[in-house]
PDB file of N, CA and C in Angstrom:
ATOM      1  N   UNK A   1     -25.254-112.495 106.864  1.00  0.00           N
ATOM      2  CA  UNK A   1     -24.719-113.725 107.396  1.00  0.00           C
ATOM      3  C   UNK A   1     -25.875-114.565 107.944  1.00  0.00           C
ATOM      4  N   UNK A   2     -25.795-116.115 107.772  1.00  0.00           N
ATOM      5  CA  UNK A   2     -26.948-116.721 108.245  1.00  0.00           C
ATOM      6  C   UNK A   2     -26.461-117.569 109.108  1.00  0.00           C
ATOM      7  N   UNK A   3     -27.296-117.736 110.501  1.00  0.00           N
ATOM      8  CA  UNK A   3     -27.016-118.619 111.242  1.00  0.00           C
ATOM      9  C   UNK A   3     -27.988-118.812 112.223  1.00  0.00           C
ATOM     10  N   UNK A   4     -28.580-120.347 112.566  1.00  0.00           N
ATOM     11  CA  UNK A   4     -29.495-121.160 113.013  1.00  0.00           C
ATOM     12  C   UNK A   4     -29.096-120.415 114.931  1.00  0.00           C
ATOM     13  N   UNK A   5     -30.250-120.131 115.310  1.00  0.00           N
ATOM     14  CA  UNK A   5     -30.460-119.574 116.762  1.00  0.00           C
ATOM     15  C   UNK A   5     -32.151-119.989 117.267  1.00  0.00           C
ATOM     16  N   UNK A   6     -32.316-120.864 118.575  1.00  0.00           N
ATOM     17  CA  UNK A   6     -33.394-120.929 119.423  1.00  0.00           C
ATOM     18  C   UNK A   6     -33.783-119.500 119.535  1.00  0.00           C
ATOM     19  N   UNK A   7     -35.067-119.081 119.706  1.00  0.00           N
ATOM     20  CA  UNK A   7     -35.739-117.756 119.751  1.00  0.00           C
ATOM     21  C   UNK A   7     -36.910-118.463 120.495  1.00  0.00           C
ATOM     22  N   UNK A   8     -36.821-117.963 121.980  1.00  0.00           N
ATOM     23  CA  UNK A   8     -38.175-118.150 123.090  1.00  0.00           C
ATOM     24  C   UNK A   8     -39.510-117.966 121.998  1.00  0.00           C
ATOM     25  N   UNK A   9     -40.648-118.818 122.069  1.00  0.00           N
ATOM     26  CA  UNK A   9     -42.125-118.605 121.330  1.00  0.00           C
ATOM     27  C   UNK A   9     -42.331-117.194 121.766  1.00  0.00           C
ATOM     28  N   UNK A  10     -42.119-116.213 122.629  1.00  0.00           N
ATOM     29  CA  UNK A  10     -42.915-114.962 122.919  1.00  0.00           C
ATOM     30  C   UNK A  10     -41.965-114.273 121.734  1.00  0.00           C
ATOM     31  N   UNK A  11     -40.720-114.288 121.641  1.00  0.00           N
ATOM     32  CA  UNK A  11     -40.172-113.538 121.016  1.00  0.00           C
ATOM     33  C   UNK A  11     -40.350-113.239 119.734  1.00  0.00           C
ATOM     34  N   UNK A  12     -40.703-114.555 119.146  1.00  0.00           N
ATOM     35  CA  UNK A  12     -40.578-114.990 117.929  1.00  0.00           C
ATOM     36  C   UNK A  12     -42.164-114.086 117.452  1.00  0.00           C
ATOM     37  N   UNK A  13     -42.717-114.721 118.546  1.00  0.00           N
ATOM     38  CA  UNK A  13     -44.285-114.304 118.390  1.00  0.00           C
ATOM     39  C   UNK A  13     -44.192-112.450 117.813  1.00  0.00           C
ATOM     40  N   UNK A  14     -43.545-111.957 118.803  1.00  0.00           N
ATOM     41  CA  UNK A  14     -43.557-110.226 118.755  1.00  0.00           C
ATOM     42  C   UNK A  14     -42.714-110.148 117.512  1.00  0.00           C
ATOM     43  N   UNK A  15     -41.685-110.556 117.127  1.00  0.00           N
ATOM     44  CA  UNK A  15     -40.965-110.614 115.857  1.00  0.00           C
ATOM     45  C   UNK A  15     -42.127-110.558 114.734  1.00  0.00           C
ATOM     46  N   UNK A  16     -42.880-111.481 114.782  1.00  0.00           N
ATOM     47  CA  UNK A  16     -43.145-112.032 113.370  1.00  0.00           C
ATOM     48  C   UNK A  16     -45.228-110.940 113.324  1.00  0.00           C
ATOM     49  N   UNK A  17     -44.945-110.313 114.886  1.00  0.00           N
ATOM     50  CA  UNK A  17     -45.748-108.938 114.499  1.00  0.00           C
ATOM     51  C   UNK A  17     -45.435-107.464 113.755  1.00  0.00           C
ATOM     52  N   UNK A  18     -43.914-107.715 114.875  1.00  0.00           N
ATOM     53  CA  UNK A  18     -43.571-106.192 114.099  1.00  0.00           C
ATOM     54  C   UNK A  18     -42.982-106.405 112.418  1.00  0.00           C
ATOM     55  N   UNK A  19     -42.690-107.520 111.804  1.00  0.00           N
ATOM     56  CA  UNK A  19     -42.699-108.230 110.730  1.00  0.00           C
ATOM     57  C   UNK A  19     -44.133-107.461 109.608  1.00  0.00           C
ATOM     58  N   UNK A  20     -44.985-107.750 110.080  1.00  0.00           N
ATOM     59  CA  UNK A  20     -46.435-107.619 109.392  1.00  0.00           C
ATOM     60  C   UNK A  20     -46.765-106.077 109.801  1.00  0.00           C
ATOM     61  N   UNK A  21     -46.138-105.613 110.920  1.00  0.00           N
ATOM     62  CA  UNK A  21     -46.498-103.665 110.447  1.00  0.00           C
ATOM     63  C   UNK A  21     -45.437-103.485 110.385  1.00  0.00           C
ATOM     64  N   UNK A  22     -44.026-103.822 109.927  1.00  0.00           N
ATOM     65  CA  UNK A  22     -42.949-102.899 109.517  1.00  0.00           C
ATOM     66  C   UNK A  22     -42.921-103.406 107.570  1.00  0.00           C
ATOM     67  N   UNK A  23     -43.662-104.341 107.848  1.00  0.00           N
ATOM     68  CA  UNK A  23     -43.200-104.839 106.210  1.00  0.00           C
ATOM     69  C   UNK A  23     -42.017-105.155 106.046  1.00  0.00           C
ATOM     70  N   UNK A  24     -41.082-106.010 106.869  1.00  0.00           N
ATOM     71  CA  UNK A  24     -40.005-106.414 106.129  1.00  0.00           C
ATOM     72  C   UNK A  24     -39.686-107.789 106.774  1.00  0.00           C
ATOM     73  N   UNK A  25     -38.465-108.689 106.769  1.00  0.00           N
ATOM     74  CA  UNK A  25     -38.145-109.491 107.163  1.00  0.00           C
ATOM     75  C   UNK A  25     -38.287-109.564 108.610  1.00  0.00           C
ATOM     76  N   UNK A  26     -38.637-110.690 109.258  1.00  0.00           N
ATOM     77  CA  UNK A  26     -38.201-110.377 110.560  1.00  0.00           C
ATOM     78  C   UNK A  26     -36.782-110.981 111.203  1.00  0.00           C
ATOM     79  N   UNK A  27     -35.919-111.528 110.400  1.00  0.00           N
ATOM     80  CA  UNK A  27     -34.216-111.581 110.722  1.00  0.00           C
ATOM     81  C   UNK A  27     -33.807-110.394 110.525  1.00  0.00           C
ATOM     82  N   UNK A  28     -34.726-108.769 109.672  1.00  0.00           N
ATOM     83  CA  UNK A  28     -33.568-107.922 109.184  1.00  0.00           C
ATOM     84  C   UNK A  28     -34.037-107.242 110.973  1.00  0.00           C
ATOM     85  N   UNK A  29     -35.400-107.278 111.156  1.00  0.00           N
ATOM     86  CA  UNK A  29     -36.223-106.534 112.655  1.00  0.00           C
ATOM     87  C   UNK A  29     -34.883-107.326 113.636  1.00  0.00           C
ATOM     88  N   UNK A  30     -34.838-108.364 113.754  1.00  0.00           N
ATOM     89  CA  UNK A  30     -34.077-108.969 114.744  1.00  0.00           C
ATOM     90  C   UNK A  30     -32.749-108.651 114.925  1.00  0.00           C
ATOM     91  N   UNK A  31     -32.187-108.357 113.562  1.00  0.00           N
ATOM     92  CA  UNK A  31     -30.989-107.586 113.491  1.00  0.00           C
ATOM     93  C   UNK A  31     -30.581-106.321 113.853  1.00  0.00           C
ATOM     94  N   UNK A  32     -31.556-105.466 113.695  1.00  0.00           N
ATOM     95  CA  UNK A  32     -31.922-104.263 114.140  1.00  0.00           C
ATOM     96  C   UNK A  32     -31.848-103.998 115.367  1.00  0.00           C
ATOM     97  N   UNK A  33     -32.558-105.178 116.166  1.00  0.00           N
ATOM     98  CA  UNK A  33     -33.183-104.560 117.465  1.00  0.00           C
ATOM     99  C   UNK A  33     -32.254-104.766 118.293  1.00  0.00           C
ATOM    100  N   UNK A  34     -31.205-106.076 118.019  1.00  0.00           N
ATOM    101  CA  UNK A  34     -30.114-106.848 118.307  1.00  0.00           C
ATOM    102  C   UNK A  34     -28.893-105.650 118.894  1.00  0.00           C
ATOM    103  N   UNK A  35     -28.830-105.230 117.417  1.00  0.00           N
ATOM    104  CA  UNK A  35     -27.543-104.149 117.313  1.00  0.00           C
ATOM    105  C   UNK A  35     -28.125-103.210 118.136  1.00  0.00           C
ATOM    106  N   UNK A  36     -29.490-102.727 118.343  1.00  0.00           N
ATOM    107  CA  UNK A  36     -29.543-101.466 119.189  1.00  0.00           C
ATOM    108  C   UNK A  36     -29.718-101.899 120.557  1.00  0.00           C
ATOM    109  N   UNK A  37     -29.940-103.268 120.954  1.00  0.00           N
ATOM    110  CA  UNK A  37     -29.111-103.071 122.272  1.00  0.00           C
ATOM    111  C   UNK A  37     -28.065-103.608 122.778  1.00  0.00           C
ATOM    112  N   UNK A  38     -27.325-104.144 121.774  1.00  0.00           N
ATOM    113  CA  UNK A  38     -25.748-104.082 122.028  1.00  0.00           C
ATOM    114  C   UNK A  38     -24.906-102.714 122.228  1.00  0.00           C
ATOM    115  N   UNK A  39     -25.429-101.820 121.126  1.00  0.00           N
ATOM    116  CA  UNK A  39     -25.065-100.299 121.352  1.00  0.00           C
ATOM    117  C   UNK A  39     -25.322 -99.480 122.726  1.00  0.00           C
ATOM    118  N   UNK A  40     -26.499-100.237 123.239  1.00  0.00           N
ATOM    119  CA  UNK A  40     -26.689 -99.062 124.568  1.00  0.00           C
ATOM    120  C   UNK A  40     -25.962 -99.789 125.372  1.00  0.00           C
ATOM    121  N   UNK A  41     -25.846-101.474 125.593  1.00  0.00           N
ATOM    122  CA  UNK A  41     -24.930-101.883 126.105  1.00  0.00           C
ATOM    123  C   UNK A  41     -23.248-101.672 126.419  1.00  0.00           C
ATOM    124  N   UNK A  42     -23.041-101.463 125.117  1.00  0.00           N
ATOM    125  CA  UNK A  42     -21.712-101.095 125.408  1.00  0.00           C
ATOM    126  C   UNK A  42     -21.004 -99.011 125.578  1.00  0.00           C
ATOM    127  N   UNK A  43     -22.527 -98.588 125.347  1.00  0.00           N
ATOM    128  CA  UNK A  43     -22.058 -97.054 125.689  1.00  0.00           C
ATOM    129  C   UNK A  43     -22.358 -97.250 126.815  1.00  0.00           C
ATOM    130  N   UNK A  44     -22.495 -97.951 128.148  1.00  0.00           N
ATOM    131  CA  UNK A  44     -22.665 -97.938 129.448  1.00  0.00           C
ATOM    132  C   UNK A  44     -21.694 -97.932 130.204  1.00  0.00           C
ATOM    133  N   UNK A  45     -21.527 -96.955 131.141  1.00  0.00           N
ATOM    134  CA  UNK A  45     -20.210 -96.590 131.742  1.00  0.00           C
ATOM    135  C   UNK A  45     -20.006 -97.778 132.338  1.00  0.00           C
ATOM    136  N   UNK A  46     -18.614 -98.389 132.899  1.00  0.00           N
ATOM    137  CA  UNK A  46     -18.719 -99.400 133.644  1.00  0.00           C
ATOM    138  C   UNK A  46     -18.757 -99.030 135.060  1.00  0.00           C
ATOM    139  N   UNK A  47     -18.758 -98.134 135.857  1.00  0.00           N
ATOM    140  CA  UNK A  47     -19.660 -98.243 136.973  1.00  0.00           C
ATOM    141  C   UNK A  47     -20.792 -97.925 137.183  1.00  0.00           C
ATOM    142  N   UNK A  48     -21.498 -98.119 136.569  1.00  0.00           N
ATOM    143  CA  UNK A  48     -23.056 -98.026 136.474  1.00  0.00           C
ATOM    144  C   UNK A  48     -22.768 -99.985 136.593  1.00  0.00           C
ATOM    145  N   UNK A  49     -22.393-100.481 136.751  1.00  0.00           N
ATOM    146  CA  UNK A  49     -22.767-101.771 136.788  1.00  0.00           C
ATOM    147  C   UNK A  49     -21.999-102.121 138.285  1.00  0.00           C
ATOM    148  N   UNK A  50     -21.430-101.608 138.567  1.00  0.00           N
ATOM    149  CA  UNK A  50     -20.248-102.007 139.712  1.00  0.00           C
ATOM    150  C   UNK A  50     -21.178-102.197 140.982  1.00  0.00           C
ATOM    151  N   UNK A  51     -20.772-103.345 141.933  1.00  0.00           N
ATOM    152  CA  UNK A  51     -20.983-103.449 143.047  1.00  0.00           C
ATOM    153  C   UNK A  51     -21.083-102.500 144.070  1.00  0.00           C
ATOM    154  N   UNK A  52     -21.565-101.773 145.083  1.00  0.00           N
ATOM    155  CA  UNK A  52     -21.254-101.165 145.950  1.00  0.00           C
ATOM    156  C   UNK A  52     -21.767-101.712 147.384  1.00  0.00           C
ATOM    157  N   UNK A  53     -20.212-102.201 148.233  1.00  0.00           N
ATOM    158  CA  UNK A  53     -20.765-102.281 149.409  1.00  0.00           C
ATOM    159  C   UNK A  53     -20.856-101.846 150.739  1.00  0.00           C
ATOM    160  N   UNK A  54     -21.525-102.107 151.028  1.00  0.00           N
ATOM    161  CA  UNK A  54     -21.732-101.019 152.073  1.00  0.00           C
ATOM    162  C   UNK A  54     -21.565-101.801 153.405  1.00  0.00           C
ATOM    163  N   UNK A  55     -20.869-101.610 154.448  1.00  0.00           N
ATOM    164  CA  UNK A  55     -20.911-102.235 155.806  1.00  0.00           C
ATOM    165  C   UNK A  55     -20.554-101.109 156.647  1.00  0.00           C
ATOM    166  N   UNK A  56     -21.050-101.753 158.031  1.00  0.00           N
ATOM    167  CA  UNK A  56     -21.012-100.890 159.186  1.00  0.00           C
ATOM    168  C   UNK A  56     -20.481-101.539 160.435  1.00  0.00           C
ATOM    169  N   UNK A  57     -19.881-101.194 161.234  1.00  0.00           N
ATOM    170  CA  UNK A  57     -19.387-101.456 162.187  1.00  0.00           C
ATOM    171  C   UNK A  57     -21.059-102.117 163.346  1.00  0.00           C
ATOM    172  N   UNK A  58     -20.725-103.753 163.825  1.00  0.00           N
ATOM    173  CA  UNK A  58     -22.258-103.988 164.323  1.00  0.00           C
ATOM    174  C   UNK A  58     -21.890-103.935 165.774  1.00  0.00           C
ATOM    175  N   UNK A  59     -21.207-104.409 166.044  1.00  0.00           N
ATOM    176  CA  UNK A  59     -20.819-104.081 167.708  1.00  0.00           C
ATOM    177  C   UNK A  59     -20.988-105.799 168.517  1.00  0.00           C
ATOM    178  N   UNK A  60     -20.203-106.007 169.162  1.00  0.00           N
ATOM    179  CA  UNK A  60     -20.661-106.989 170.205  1.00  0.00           C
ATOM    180  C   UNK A  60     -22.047-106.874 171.052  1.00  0.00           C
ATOM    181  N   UNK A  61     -23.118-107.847 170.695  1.00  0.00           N
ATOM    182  CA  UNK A  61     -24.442-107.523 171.670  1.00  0.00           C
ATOM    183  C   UNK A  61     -24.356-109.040 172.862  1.00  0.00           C
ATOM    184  N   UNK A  62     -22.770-109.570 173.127  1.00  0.00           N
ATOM    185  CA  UNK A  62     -22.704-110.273 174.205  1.00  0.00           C
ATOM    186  C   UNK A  62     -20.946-110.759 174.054  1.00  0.00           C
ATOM    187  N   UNK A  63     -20.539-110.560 175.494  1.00  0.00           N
ATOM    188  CA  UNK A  63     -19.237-110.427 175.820  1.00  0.00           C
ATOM    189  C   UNK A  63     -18.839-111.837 175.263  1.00  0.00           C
ATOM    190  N   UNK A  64     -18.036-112.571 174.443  1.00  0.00           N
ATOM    191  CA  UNK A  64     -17.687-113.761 173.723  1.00  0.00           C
ATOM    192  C   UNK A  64     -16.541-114.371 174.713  1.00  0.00           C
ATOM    193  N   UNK A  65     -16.182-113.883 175.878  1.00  0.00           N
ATOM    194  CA  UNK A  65     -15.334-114.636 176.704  1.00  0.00           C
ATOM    195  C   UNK A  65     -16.089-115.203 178.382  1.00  0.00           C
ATOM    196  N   UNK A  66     -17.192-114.671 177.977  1.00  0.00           N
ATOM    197  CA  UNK A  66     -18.476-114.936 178.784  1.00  0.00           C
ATOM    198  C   UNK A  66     -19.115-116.403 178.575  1.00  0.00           C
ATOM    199  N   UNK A  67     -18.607-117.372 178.632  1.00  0.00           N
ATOM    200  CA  UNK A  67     -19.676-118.438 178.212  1.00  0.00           C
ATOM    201  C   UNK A  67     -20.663-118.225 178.203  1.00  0.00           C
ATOM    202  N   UNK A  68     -21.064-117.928 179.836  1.00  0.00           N
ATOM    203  CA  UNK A  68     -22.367-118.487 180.202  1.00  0.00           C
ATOM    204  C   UNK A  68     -23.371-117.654 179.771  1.00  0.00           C
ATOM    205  N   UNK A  69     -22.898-116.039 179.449  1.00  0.00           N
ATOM    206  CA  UNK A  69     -23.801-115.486 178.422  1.00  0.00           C
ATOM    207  C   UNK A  69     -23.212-115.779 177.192  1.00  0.00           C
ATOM    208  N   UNK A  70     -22.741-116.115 176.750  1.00  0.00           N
ATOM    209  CA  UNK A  70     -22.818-116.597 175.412  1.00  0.00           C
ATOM    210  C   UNK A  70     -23.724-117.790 175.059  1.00  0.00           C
ATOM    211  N   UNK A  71     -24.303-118.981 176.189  1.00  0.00           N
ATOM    212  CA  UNK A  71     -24.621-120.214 175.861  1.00  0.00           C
ATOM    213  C   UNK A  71     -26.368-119.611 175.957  1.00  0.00           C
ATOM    214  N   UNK A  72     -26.193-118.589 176.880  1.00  0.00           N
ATOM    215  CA  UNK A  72     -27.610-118.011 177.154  1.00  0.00           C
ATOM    216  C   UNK A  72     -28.288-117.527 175.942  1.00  0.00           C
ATOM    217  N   UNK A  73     -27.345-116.578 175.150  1.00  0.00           N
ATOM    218  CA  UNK A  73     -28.029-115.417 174.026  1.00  0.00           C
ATOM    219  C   UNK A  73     -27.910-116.559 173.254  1.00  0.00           C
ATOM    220  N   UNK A  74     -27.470-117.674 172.844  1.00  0.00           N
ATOM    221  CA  UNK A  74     -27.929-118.654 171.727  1.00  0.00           C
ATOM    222  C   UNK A  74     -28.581-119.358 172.003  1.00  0.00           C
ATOM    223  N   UNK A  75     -29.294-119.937 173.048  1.00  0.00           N
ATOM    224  CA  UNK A  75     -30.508-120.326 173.283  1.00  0.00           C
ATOM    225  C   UNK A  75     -31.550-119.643 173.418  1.00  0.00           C
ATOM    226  N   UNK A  76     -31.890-118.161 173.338  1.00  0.00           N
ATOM    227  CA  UNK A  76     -32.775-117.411 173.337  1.00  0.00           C
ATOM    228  C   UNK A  76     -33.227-117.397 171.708  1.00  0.00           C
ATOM    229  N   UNK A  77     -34.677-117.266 171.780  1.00  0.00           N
ATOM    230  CA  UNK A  77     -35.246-117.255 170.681  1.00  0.00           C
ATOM    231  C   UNK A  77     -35.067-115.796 169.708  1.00  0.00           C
ATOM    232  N   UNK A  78     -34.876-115.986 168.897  1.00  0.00           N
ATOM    233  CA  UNK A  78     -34.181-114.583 168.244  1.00  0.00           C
ATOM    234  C   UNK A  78     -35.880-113.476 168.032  1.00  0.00           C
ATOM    235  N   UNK A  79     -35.712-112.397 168.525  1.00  0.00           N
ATOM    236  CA  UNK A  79     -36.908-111.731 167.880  1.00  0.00           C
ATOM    237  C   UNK A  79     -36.513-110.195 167.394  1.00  0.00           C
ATOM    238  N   UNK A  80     -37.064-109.892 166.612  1.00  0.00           N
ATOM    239  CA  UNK A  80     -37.035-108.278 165.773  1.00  0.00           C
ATOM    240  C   UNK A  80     -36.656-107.474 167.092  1.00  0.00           C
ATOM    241  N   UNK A  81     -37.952-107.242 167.910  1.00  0.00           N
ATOM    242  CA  UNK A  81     -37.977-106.045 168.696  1.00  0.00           C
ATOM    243  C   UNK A  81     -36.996-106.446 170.079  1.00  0.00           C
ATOM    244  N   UNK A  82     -36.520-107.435 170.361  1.00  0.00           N
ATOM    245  CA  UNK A  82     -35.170-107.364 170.549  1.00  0.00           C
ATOM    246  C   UNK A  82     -33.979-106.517 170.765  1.00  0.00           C
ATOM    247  N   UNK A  83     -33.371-105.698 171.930  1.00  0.00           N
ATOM    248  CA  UNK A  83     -33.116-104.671 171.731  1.00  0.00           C
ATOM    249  C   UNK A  83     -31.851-105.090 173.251  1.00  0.00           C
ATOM    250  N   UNK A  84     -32.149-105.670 174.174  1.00  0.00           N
ATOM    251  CA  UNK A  84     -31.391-106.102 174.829  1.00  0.00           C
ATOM    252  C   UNK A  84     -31.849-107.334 175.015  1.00  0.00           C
ATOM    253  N   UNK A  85     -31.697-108.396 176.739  1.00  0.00           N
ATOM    254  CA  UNK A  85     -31.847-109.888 176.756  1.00  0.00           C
ATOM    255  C   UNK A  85     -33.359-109.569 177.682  1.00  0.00           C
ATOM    256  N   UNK A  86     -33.436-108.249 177.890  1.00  0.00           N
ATOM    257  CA  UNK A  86     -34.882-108.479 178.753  1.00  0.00           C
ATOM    258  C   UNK A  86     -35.853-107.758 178.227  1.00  0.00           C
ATOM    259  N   UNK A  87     -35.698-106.890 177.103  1.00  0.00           N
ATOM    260  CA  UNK A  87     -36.987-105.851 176.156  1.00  0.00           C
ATOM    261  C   UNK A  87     -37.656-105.989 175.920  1.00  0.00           C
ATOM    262  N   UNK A  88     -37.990-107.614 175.580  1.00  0.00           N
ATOM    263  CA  UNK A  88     -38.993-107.856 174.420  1.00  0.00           C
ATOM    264  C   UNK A  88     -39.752-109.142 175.052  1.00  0.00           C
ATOM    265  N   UNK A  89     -40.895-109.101 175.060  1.00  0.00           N
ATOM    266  CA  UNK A  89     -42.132-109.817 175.645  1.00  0.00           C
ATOM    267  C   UNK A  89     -42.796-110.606 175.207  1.00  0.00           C
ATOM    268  N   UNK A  90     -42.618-110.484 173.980  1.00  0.00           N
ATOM    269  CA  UNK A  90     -43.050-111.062 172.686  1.00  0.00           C
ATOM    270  C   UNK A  90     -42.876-112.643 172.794  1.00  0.00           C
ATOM    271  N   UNK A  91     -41.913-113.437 173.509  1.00  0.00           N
ATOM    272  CA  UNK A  91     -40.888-114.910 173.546  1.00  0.00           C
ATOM    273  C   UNK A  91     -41.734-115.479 174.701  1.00  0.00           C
ATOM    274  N   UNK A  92     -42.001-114.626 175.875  1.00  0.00           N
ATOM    275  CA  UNK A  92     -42.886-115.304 177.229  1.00  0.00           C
ATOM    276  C   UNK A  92     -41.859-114.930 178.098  1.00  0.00           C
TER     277      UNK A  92
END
């Protein structure tokens, strides 16, 4: 079957090598290589592709009926080593 397809220059490039050491066409190479990875494609279990997510329980790190610590911990500059509102030295 013939039909007109864009092929990236690298591809074409490696095509039209293995072309000149396989000795044959390089639409029959392209066909070839095509079908063999459609085949591994579709012997692939489908959860080998599946999402897995993962979450954890993070905890409240400031009471949310608290304004005034609430207005506090969002004006504090966020840092890694961060561990409570007075740990880390790092901010000044």
């Amino acid at each position: 079957m013939r039909i007109t397809s864009d092929i990236e220059k690298p591809v074409l490039e490696c095509l039209k090598r293995l072309q000149k050491k396989e000795k044959s066409r390089w639409a029959k190479i392209a066909s070839l290589l095509l079908a063999e990875a459609l085949s591994r494609e579709s012997s692939r279990k489908p959860s080998e592709a599946r999402l897995r997510w993962i979450s954890a329980p993070m905890g409240a790190k400031v009471d949310l009926a608290d304004k005034a610590a609430l207005y506090r911990e969002m004006e504090t500059p966020w840092c890694p080593m961060r561990t409570s509102p007075q740990s880390c030295g790092c901010m000044g």
